[in-house]
Protein backbone atom coordinates (compact mmCIF):
# COMPACT_ATOMS: atom_id res chain seq x y z
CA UNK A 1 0.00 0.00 0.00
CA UNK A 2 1.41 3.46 -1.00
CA UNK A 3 2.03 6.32 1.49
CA UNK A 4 -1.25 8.35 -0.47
CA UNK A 5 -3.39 5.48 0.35
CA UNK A 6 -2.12 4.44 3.71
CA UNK A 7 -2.72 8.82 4.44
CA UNK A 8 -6.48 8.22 3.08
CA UNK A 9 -7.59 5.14 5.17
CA UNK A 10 -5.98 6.70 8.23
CA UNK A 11 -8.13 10.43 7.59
CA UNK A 12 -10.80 7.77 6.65
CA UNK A 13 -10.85 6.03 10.11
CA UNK A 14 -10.51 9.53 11.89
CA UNK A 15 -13.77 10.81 9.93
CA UNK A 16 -15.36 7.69 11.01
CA UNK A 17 -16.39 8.65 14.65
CA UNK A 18 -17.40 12.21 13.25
CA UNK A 19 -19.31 10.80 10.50
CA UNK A 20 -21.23 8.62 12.56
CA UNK A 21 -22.04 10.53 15.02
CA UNK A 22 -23.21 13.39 12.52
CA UNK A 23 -25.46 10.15 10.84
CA UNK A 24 -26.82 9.54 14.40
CA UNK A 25 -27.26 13.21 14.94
CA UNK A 26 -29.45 13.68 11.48
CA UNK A 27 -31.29 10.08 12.15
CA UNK A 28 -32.64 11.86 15.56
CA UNK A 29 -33.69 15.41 13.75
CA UNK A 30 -35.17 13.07 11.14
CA UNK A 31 -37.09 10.95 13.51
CA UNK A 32 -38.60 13.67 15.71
CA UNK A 33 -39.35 15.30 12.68
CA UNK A 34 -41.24 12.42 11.31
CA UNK A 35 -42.93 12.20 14.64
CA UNK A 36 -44.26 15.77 14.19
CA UNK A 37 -45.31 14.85 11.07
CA UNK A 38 -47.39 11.73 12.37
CA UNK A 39 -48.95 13.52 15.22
CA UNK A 40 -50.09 16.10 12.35
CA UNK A 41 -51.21 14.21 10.10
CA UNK A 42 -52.51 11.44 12.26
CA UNK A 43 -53.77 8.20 10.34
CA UNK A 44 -56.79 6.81 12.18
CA UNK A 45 -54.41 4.06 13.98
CA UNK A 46 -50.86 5.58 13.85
CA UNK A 47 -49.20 7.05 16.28
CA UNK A 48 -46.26 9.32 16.71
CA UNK A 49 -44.62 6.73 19.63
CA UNK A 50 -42.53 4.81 16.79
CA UNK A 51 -40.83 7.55 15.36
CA UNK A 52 -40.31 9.67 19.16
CA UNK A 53 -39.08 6.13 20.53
CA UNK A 54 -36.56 5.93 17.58
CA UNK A 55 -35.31 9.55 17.93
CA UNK A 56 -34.83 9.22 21.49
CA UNK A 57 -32.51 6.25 20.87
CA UNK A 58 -30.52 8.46 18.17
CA UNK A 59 -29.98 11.17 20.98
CA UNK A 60 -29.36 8.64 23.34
CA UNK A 61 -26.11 7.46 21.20
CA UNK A 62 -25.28 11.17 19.86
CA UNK A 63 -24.83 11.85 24.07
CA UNK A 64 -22.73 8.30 24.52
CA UNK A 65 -19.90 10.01 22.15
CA UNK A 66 -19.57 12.85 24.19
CA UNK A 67 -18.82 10.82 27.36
CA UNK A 68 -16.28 7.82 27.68
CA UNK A 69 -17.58 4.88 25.65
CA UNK A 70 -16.50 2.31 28.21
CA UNK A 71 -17.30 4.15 31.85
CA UNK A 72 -20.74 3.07 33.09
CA UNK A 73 -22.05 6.09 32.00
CA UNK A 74 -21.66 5.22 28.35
CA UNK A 75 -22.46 1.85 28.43
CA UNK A 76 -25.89 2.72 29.67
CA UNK A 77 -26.26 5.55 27.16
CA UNK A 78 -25.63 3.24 24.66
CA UNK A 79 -27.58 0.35 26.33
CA UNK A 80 -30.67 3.27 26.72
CA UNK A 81 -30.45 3.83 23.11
CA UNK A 82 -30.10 0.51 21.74
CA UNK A 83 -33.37 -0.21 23.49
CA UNK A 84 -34.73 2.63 22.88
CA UNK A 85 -34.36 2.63 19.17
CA UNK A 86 -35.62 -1.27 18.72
CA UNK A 87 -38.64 -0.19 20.85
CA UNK A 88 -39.42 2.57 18.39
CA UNK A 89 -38.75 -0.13 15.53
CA UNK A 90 -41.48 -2.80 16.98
CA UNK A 91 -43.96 -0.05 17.80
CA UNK A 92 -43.99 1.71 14.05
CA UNK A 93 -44.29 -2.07 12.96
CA UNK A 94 -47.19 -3.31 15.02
CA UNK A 95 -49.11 0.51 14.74
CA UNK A 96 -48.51 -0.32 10.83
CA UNK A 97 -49.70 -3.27 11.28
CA UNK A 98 -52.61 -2.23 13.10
CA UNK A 99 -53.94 0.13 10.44
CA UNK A 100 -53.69 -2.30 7.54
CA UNK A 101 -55.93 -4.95 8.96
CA UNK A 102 -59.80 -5.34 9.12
CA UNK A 103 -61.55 -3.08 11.73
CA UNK A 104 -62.75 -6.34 13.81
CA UNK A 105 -59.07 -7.47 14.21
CA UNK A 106 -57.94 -4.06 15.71
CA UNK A 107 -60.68 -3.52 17.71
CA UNK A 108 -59.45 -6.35 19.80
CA UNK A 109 -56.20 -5.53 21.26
CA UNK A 110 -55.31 -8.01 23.82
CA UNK A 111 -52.89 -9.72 21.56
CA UNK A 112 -51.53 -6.75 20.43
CA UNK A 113 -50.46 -5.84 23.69
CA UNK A 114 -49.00 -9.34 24.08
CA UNK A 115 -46.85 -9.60 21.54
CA UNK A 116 -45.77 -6.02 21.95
CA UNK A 117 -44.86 -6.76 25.84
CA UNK A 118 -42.81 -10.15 24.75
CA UNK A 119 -41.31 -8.28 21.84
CA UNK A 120 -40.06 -5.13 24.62
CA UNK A 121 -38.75 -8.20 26.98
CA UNK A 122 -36.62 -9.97 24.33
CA UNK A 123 -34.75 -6.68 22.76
CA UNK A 124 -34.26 -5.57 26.44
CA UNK A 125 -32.65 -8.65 27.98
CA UNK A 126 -30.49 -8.84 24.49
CA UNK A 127 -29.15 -5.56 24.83
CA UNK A 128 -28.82 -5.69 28.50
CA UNK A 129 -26.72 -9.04 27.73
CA UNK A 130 -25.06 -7.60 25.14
CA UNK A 131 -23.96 -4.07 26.95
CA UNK A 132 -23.66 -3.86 30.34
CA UNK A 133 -23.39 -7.78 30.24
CA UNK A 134 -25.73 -8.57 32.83
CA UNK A 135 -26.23 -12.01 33.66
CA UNK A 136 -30.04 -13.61 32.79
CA UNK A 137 -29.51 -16.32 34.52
CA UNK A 138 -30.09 -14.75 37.88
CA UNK A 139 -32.36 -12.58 36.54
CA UNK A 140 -34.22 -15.05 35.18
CA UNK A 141 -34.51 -16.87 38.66
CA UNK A 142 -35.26 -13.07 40.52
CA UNK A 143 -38.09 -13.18 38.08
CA UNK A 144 -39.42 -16.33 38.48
CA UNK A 145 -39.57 -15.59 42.39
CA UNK A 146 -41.27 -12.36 41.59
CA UNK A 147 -43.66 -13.92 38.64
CA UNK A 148 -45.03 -16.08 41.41
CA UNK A 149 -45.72 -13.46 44.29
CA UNK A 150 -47.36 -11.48 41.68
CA UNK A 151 -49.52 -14.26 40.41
CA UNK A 152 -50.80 -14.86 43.73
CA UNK A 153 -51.50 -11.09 44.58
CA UNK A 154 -53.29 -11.10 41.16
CA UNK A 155 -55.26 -14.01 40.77
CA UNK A 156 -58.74 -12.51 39.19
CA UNK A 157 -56.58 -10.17 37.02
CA UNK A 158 -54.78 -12.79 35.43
CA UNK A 159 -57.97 -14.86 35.27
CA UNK A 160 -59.59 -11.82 33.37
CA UNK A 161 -56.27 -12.11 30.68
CA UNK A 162 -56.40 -16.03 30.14
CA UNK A 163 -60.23 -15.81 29.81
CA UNK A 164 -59.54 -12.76 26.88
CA UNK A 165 -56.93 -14.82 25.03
CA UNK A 166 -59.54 -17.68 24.92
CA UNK A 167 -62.20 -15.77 24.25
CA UNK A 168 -59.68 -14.49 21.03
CA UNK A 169 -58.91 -17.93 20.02
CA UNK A 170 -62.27 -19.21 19.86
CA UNK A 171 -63.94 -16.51 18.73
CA UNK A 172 -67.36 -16.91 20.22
CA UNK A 173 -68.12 -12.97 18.88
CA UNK A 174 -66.30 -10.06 17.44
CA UNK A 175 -66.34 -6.27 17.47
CA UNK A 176 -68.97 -5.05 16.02
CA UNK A 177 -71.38 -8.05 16.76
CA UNK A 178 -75.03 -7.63 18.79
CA UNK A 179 -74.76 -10.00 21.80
CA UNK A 180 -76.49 -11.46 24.84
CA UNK A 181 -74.66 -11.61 28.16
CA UNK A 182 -76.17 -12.39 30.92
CA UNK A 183 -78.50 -9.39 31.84
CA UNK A 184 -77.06 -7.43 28.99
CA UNK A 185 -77.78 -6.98 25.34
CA UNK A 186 -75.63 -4.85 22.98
CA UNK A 187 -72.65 -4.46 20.33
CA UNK A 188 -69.41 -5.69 20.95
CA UNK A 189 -66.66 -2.55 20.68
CA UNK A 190 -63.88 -4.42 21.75
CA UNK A 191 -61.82 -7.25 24.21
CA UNK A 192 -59.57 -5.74 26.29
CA UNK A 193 -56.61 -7.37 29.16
CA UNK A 194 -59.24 -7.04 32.13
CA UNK A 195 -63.01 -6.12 30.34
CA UNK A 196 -65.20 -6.95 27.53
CA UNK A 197 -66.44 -3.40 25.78
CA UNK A 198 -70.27 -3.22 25.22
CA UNK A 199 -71.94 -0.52 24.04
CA UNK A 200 -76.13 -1.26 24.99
CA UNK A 201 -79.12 0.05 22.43
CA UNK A 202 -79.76 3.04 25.25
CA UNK A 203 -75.86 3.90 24.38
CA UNK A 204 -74.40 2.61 27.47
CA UNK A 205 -70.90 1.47 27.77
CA UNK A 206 -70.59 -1.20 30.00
CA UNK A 207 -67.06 -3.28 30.50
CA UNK A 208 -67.78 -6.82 31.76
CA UNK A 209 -64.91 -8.46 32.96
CA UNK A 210 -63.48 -11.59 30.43
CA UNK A 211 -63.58 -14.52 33.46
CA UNK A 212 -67.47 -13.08 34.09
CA UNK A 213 -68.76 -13.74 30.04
CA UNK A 214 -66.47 -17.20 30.15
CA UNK A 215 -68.87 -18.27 32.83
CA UNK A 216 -71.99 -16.97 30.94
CA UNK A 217 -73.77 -18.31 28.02
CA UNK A 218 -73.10 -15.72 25.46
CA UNK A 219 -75.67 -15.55 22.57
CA UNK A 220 -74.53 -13.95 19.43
CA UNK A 221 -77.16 -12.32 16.86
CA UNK A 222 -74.90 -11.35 14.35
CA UNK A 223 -74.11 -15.12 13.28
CA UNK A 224 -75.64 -15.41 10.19
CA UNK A 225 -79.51 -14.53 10.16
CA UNK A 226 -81.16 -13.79 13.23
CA UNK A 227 -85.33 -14.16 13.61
CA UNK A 228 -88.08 -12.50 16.06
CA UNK A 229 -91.81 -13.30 15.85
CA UNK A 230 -94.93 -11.31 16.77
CA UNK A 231 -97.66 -12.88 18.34
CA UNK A 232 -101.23 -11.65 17.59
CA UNK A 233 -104.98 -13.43 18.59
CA UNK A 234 -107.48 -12.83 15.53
CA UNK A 235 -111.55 -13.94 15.43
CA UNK A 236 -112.45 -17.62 14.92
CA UNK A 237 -114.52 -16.28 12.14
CA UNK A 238 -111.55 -15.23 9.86
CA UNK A 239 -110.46 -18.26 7.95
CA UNK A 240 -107.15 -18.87 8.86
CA UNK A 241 -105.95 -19.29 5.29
CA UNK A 242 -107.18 -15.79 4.44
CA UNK A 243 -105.86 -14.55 7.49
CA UNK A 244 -102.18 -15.61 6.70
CA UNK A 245 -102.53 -14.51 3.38
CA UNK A 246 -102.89 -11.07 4.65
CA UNK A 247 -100.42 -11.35 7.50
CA UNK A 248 -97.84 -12.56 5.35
CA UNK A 249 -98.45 -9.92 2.65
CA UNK A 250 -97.82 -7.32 5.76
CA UNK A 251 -94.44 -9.11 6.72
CA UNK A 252 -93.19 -8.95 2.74
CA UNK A 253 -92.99 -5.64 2.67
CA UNK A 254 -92.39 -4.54 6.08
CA UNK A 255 -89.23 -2.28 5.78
CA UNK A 256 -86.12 -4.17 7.59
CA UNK A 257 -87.40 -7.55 7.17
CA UNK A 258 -85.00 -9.60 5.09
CA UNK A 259 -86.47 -11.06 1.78
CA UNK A 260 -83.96 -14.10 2.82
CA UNK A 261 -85.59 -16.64 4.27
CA UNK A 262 -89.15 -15.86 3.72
CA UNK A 263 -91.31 -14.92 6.72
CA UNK A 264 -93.87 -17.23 8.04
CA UNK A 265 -97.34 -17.05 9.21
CA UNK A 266 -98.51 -20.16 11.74
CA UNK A 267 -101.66 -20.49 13.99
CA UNK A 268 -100.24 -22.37 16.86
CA UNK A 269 -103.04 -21.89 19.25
CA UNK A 270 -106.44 -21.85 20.33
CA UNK A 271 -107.58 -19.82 22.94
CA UNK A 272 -110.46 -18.17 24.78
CA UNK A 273 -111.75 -15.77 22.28
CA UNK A 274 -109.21 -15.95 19.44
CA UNK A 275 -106.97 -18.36 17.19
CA UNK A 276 -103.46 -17.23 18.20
CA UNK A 277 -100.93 -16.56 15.45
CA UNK A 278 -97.26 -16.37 15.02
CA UNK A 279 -95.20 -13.89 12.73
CA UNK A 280 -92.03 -14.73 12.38
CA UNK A 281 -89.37 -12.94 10.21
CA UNK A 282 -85.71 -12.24 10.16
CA UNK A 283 -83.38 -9.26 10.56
CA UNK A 284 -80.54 -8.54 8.64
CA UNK A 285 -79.19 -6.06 11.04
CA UNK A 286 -80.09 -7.12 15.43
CA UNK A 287 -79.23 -3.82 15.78
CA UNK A 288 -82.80 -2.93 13.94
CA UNK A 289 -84.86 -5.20 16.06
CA UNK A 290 -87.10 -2.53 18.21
CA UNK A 291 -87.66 -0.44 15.11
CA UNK A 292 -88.35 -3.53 12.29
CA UNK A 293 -90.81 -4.72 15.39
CA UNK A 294 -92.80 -1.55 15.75
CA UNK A 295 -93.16 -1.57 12.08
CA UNK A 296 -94.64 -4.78 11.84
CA UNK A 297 -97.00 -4.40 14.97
CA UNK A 298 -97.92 -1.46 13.02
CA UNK A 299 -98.52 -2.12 9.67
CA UNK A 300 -100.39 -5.17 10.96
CA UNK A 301 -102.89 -3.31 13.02
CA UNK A 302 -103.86 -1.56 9.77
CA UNK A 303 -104.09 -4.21 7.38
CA UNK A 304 -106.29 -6.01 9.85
CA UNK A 305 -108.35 -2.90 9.73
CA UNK A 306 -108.53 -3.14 6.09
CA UNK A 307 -109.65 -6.72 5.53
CA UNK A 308 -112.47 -5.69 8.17
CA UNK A 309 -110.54 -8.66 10.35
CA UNK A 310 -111.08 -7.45 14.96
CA UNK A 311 -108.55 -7.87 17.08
CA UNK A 312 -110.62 -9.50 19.76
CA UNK A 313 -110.25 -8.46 23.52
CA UNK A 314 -111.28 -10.77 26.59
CA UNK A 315 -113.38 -8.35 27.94
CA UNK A 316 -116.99 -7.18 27.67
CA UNK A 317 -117.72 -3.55 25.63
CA UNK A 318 -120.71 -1.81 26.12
CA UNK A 319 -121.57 0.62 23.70
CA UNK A 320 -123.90 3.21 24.57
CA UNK A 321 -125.47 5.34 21.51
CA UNK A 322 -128.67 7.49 20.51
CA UNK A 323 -130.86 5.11 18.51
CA UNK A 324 -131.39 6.27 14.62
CA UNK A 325 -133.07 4.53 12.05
CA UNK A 326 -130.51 2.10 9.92
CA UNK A 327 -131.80 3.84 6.52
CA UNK A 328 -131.05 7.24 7.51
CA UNK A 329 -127.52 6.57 8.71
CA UNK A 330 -127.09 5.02 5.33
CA UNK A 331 -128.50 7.20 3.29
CA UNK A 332 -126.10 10.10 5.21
CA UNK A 333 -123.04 7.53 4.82
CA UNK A 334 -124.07 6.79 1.10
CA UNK A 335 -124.26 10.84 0.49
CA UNK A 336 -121.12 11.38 2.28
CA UNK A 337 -119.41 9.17 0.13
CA UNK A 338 -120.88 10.16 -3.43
CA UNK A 339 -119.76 13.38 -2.64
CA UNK A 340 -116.14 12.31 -2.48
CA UNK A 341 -116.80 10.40 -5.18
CA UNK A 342 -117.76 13.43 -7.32
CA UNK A 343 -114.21 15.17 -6.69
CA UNK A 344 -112.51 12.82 -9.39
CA UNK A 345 -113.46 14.39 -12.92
CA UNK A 346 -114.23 11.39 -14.37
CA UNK A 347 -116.74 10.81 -11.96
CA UNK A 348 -118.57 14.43 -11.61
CA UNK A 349 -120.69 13.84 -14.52
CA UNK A 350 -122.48 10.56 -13.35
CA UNK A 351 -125.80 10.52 -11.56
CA UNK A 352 -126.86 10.14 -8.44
CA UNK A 353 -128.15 6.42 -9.48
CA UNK A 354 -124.81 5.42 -11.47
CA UNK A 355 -122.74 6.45 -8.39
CA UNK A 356 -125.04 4.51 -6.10
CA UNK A 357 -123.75 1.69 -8.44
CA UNK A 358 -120.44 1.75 -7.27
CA UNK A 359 -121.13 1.63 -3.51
CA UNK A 360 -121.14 -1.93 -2.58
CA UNK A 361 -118.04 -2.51 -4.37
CA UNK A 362 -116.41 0.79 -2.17
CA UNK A 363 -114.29 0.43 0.50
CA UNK A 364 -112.91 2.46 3.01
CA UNK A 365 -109.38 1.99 4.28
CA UNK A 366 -106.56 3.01 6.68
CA UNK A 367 -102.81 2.60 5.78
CA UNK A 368 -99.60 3.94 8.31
CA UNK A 369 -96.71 5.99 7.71
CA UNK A 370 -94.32 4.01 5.21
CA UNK A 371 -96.77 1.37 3.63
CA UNK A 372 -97.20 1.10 0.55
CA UNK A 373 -100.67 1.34 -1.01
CA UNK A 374 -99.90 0.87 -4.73
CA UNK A 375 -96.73 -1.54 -6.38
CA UNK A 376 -95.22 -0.47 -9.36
CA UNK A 377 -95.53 -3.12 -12.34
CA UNK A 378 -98.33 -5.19 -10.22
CA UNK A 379 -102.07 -5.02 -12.74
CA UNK A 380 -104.24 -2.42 -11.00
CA UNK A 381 -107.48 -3.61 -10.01
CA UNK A 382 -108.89 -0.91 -8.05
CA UNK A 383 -107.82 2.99 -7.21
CA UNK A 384 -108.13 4.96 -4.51
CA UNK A 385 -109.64 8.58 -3.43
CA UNK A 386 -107.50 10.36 -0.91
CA UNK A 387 -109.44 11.39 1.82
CA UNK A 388 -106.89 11.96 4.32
CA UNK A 389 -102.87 12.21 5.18
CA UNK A 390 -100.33 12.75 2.11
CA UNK A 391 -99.05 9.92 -0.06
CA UNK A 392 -95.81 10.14 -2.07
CA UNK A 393 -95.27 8.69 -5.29
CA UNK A 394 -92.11 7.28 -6.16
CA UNK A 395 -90.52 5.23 -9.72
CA UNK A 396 -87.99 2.67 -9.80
CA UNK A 397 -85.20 3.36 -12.37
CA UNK A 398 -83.61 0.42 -14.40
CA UNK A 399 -80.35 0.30 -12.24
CA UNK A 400 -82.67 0.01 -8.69
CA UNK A 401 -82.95 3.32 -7.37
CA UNK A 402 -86.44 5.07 -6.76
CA UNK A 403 -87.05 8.53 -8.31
CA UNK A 404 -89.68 10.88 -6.13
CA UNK A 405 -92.30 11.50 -8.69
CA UNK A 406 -94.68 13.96 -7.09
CA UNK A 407 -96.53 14.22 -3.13
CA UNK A 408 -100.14 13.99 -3.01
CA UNK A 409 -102.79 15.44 -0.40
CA UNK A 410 -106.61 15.04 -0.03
CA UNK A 411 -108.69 15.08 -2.35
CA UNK A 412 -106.28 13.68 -4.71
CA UNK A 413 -106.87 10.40 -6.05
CA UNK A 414 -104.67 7.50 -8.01
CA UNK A 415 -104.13 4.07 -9.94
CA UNK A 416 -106.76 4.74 -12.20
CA UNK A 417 -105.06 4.10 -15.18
CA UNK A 418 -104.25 1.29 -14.46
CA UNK A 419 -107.61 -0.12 -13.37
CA UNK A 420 -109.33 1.31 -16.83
CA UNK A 421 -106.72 -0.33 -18.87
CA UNK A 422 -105.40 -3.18 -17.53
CA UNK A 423 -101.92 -1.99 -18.02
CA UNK A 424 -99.17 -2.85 -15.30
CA UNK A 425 -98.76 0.19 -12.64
CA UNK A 426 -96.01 2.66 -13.83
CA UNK A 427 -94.95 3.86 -10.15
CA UNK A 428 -95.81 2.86 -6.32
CA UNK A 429 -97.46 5.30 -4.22
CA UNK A 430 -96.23 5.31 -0.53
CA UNK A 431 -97.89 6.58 2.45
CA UNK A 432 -95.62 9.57 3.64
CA UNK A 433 -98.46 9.94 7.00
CA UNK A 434 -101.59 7.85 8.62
CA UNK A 435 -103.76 8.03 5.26
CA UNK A 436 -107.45 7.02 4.90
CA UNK A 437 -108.22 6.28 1.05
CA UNK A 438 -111.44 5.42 -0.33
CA UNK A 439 -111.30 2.13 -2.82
CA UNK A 440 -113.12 1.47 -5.92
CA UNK A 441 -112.07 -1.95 -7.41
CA UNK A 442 -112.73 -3.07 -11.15
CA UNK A 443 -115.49 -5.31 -10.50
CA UNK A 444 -117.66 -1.97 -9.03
CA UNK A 445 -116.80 -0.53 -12.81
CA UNK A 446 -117.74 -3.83 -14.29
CA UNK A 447 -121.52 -3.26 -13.15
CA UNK A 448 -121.83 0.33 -13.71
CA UNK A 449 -120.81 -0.24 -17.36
CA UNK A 450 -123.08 -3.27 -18.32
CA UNK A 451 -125.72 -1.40 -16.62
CA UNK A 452 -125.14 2.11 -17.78
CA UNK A 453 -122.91 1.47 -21.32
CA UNK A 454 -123.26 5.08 -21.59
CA UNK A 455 -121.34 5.71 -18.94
CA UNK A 456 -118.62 3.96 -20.44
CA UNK A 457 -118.00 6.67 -23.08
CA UNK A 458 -118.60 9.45 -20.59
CA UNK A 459 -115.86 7.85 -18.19
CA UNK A 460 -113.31 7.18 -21.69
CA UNK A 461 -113.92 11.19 -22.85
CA UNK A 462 -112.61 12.65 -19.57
CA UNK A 463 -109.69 10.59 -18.84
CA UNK A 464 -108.57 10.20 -22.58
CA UNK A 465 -108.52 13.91 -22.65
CA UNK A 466 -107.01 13.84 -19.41
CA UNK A 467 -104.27 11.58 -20.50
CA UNK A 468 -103.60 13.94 -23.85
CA UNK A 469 -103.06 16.86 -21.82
CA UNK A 470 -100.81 15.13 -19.42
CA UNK A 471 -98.93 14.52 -22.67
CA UNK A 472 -98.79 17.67 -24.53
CA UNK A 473 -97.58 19.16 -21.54
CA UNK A 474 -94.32 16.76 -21.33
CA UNK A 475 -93.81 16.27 -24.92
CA UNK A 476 -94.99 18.38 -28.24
CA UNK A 477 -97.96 15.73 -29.80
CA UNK A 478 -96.84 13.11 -32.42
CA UNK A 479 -98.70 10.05 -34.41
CA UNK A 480 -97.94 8.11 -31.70
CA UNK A 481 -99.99 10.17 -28.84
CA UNK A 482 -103.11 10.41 -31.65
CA UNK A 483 -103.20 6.78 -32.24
CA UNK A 484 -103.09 5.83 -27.89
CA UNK A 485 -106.18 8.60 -27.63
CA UNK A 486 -109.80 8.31 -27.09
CA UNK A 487 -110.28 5.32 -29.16
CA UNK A 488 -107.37 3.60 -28.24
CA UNK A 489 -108.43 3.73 -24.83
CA UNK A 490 -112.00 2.84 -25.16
CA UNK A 491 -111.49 -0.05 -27.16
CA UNK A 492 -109.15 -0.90 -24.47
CA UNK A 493 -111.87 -0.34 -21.65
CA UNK A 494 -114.66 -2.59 -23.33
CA UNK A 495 -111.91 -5.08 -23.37
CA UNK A 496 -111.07 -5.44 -20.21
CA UNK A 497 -114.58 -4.62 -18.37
CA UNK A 498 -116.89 -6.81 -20.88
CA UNK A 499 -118.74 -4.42 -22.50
């Protein structure tokens, strides 16, 4: 080796210590400063430790070059920073970690905690080994003496920690699941060393301790579809075929009831004064259960109510009333109702004898907040006269979605189209309050028209020019909207009524 070279390995080895320590130095400004950054920025489940742990091991070795390496002083500065800095390393890991994985796994940190604690215990008795060369044997056997005294003072604690890791193992529920625990019902937020987090429907937080809930039987909703069932006593009268029919129609379209399995409808009793029946449906969602319940109770009260079907009660009613005569209630009812009828225009110009034709097939009914009165592509067989609470009427689009339409109020009325034509329903018509609707079905329409055939033109005029000014107003007239007119829709009319 020349003189030149030998020169440049020796200034080499004397920049060493200097460039090292200026390496260390910029690895602890670029640490804390990464920290900063973290603790800015803040991802949802990292935290600025790793990076402040990391610097902090960097300063830690900057200071051991400004003392003696080899006094004790030194040795624990490096020692502190060794530890220091792997401690940083594991942390940033296991937050990293943390954050990729699915919400359930984080949400249960008991073996997170774990690992991190066995992780910290490893680095620390290899650099104490390494460093100050402490020996682990008796260390090891000081901690064994101590592991035991503490296991005694901490019996329930440690119970609480065994119970968690089993509880993580097997897997009996996970965050985010609706569970039953003893007394307690609610969602799962998390497993913890000592508790169980449960958050209750009334939003309180309750932490029951992990040897309690390994001594209860835990019952998990959230495993796959869960069921309730409404119980309800209807009239030995009813036939109970017609009576399902009606109850199951309720539980179809009940909003929150999964179409997966179907609900069922089963008379499993008889009792004093009624056949008692069973609803039973499932939930997609436990979590719904009080609100998908009212909303059955609900909508079943008022589809009993419009089938004519009576709740009976075990009681005796009395009812105490001013005796009339039967015809001139009827005739009042029967004028009530003709007037209402009268408010459609294809309607107004009929008689007082061609209206009294439609009566006995008239029906008055009751519908609550969020039923749905009319289905979109079912064949109309009847339409309705508002006569109280707002309805909303609403189109389903070819990808799924539902379009708002228009909101209707008494008097409006709807779905006659449909009835007169025979043609599928173009929207549904949902009620948006309690709504009362009068009902006139085809087979009312039928009789008028063989009776009166006159009125069949009268009826075909109106809503034919109804339908043409509907048109012209969203689209300028073509062939197309002269051929579906008057006689397009008569001819259709006779068809479907008979006449």
């Amino acid at each position: 080796m020349t003189e030149t070279s030998l020169q440049t390995v020796l200034g080499l080895a004397a920049l060493a210590p200097h460039l090292r320590l200026a390496i260390e130095a910029g690895g602890a400004l670029a640490a804390i400063l990464a920290s900063f950054v973290v603790y800015r920025v803040r991802p949802r489940y990292v935290g600025p430790a790793g990076p402040i742990l990391i610097g902090a091991g960097f300063v830690a070795d900057v200071l051991m070059h400004l003392v003696q390496r080899t006094s004790q002083l030194g040795l624990t500065l490096e020692a502190l920073g060794l530890v220091l800095f792997f401690f940083g390393v594991i942390r940033l890991l296991l937050d990293l970690a943390d954050y990729v994985l699915p919400s359930k796994v984080r949400a249960s940190n008991i073996f997170w905690d774990l690992i991190l604690i066995v992780l910290y215990a490893l680095v620390l008795l290899v650099v104490l080994r390494a460093t100050v060369h402490v020996d682990l044997t008796s260390l090891l056997a000081t901690s064994a003496v101590i592991s035991v005294i503490i296991g005694f003072a901490l019996q329930d604690t440690l119970g609480n920690i065994f119970a968690g890791l089993s509880m993580q193992l097997q897997k009996p529920f996970e965050a985010g699941d609706w569970v039953h625990v003893g007394n307690y019902v609610g969602r799962v937020h998390g497993i913890g060393w000592r508790a169980t987090r449960i958050v209750t429907r009334e939003n309180e937080t309750l932490e029951i301790p992990n040897n309690l809930i390994a001594k209860e039987i835990v019952v998990n909703y959230t495993a796959g579809g869960v069921a309730d069932a409404v119980y309800v006593g209807l009239p030995y009268e009813q036939p109970p075929n017609r009576v399902k029919e009606v109850l199951l129609g309720v539980l179809r379209h009940a909003q929150g009831v999964a179409r997966h399995p179907e609900p069922e409808v089963t008379a499993v009793e008889f009792g004093d004064s009624a056949i008692k029946y069973k609803l039973r449906y499932w939930l997609s969602d436990y979590g719904t259960h009080e609100t998908v319940r009212d909303t059955v109770i609900s909508n079943v009260w008022y589809a009993l109510r419009r089938h004519a079907v009576d709740i009976p009660f075990p009681i005796r009613t009395v009812h105490l009333h001013q005796a009339r005569e039967q015809a001139e209630v009827r005739a009042e009812e029967e004028q009530r109702l003709m007037a209402e009828m009268r408010r459609v225009d294809f309607l107004a110009e009929l008689t007082d004898d061609e209206l009294k034709m439609l009566l006995p097939n008239t029906r008055v009914h009751q519908f609550g907040a969020g039923e749905v009165l009319m289905h979109q592509g079912e064949i109309g067989d009847y339409f309705h006269i508002l006569r109280r609470g707002t309805v909303e009427v609403v189109a389903q689009t070819a990808n799924g979605g539902a379009v708002h339409i228009r909101d209707l109020e008494a008097p409006a009325f709807f779905g006659e189209i449909a009835l007169l034509t025979g043609e599928p329903r173009n929207a549904s018509v949902v009620a948006r309050s309690d709504a009362e609707v009068l009902e006139l079905n085809r087979e009312a329409f039928t009789h008028l028209f063989r009776e009166r055939p006159d009125a069949l033109n009268e009826v075909s005029e109106v809503v034919a020019r109804r339908i043409s000014e509907t048109r012209q107003r969203v689209e300028a007239a073509s062939a197309q909207d002269d051929r579906r007119g008057r006689g397009w829709l008569l001819d259709k009319m006779r068809i479907i009524f008979g006449v």
